[in-house]
C-alpha atoms as a PDB file:
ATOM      1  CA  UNK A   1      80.794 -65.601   0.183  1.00  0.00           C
ATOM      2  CA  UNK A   2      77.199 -66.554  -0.296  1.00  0.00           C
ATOM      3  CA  UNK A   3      76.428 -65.564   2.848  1.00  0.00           C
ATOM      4  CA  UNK A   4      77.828 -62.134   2.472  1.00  0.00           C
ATOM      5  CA  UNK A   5      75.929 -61.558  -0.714  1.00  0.00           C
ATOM      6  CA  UNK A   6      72.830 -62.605   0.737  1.00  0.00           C
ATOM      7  CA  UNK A   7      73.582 -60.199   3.866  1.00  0.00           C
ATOM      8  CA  UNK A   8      73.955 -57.198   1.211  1.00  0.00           C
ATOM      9  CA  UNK A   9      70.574 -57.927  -0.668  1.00  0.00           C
ATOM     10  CA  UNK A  10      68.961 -58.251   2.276  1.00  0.00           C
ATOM     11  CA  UNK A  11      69.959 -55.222   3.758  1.00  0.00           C
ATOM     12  CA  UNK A  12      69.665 -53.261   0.552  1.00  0.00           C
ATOM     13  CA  UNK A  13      66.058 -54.628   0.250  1.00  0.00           C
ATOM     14  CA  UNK A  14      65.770 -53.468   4.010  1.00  0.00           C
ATOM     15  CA  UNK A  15      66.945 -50.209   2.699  1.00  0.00           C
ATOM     16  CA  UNK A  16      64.838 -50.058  -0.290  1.00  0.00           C
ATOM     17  CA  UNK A  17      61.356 -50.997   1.966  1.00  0.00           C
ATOM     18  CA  UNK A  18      62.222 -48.536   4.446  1.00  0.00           C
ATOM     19  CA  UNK A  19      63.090 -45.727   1.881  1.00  0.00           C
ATOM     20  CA  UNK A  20      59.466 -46.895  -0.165  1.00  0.00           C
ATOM     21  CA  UNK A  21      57.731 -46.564   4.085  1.00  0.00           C
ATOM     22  CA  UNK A  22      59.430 -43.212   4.698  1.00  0.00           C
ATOM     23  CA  UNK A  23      57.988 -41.482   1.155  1.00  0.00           C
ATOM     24  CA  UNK A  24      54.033 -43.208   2.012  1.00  0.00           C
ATOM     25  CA  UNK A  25      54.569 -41.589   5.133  1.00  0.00           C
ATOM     26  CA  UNK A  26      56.174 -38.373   3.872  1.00  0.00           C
ATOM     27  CA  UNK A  27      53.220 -38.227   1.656  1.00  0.00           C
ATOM     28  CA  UNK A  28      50.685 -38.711   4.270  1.00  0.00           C
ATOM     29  CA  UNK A  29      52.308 -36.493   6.231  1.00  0.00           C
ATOM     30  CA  UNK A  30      52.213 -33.495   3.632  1.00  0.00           C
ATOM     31  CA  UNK A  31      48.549 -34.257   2.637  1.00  0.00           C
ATOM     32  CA  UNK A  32      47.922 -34.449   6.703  1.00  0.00           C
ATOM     33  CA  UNK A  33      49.211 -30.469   6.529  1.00  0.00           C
ATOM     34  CA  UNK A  34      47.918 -29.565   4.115  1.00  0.00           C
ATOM     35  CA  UNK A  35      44.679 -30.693   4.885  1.00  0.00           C
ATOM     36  CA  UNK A  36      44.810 -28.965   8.584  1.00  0.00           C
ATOM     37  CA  UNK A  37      45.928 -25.869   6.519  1.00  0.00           C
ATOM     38  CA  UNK A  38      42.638 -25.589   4.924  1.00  0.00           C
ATOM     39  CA  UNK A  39      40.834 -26.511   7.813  1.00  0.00           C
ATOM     40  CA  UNK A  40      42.610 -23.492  10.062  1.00  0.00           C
ATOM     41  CA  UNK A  41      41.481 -21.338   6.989  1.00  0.00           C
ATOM     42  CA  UNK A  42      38.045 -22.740   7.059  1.00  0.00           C
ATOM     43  CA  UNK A  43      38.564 -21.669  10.912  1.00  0.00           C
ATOM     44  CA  UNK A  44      39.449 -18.201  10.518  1.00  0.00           C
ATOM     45  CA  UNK A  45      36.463 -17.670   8.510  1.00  0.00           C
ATOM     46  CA  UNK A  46      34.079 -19.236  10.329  1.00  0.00           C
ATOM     47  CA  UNK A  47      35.006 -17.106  13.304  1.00  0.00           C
ATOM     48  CA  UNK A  48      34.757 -13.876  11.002  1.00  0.00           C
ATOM     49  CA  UNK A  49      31.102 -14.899   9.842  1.00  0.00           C
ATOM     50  CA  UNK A  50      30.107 -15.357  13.171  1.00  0.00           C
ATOM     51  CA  UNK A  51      31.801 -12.428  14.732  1.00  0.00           C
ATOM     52  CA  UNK A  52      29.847 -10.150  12.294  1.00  0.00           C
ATOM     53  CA  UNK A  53      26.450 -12.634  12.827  1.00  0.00           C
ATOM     54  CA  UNK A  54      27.099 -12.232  16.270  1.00  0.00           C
ATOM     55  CA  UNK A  55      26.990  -8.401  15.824  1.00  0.00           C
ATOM     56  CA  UNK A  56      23.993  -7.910  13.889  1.00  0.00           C
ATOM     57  CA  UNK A  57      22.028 -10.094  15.496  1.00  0.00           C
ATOM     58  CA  UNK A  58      22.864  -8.798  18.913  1.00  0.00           C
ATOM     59  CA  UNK A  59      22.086  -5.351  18.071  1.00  0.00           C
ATOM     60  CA  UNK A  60      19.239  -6.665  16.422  1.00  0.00           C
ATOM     61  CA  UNK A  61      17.132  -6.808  19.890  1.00  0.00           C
ATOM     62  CA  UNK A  62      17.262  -3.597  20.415  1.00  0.00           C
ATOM     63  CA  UNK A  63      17.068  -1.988  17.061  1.00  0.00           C
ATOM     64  CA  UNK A  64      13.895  -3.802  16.505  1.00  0.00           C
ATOM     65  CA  UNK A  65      12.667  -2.795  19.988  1.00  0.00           C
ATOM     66  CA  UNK A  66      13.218   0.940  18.828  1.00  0.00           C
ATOM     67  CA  UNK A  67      11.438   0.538  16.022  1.00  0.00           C
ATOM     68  CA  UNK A  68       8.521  -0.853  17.811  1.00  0.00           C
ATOM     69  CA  UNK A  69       8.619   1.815  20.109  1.00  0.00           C
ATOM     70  CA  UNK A  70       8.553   4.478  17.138  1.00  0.00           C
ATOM     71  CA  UNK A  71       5.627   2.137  15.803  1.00  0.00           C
ATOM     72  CA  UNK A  72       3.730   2.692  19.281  1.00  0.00           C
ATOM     73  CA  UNK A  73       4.378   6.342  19.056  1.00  0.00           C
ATOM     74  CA  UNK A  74       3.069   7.330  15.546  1.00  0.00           C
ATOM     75  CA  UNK A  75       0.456   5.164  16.335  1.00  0.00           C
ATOM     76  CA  UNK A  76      -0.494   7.114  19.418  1.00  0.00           C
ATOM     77  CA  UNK A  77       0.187  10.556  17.167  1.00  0.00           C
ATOM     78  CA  UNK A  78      -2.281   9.153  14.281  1.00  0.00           C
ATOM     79  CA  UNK A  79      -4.386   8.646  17.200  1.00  0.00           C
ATOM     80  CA  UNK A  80      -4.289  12.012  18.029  1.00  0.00           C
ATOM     81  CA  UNK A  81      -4.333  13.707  14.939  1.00  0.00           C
ATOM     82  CA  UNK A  82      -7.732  11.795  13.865  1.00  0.00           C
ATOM     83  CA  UNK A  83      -9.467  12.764  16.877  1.00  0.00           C
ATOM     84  CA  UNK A  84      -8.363  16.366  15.712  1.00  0.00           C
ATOM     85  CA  UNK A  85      -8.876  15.847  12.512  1.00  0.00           C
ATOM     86  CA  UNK A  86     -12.961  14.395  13.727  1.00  0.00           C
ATOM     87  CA  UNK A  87     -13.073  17.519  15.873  1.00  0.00           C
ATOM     88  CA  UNK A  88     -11.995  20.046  12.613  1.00  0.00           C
ATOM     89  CA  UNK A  89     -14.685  17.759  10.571  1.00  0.00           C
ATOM     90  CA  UNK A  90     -17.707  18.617  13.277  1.00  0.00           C
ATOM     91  CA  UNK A  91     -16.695  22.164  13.643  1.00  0.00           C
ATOM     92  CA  UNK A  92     -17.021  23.052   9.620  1.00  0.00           C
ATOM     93  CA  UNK A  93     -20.301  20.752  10.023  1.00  0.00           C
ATOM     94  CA  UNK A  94     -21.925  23.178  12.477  1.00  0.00           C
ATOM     95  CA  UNK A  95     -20.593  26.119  10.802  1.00  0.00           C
ATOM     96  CA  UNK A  96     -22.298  24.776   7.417  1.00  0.00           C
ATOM     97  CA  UNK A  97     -25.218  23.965   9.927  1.00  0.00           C
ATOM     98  CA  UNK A  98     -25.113  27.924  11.093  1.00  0.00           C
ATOM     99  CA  UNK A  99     -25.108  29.102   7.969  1.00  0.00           C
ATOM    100  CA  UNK A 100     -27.909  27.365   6.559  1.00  0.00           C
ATOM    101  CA  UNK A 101     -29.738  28.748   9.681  1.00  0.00           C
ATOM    102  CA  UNK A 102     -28.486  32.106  10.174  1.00  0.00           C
ATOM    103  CA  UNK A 103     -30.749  34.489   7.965  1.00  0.00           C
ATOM    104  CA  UNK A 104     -29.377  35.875   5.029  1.00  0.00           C
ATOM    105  CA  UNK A 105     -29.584  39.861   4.786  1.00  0.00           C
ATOM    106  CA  UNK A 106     -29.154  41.668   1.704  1.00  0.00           C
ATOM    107  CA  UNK A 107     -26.611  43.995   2.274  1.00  0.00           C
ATOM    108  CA  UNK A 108     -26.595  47.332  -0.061  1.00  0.00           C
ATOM    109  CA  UNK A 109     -24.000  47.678  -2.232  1.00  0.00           C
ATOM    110  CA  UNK A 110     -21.901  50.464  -1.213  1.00  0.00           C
END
């Protein structure tokens, strides 16, 4: 009978250990998900900030290269419009220049 008894504790404590193994490694296991859970949200969001990174930036090439272009336009405008603007300048300076010299006549008042 002793060895019967000692048969039953020894497989309930068999029982027992394996029960106590199979909740660690439940445990682990639902830590394990939840842990790649947040790590396959950390995912999705990683490949939304560089999905919209990747679109700025790779308009950003050209947008910059239009604006540069603009740049290099007005420049070439201002250019323009000081020569103009010189040309205006040394026209009123010889008309000043032509009226100092032209003699004045006294017109009679009508």
């Amino acid at each position: 009978m002793l060895v019967v008894e000692n048969r039953k504790e020894m497989l309930t404590g068999v029982v027992i250990i394996n029960l106590l193994i199979s909740l660690v490694c439940f445990s682990i296991a639902a830590r394990v998900w939840k842990i790649r859970r947040t790590i396959a949200l950390f995912e999705v969001r990683i490949a939304a900030i560089e999905r919209c990174s990747s679109n700025v930036l790779g308009k950003s090439p050209k947008f910059f290269a239009k604006r540069q272009q603009r740049a290099r336009e007005l420049r070439v405008h201002y250019q323009q419009l000081e020569l103009q603007l010189q040309q205006v300048q040394q026209l009123l300076g010889l008309l000043g220049l032509g009226r100092m010299l032209w003699p004045k006549r006294d017109r009679p008042v009508r």
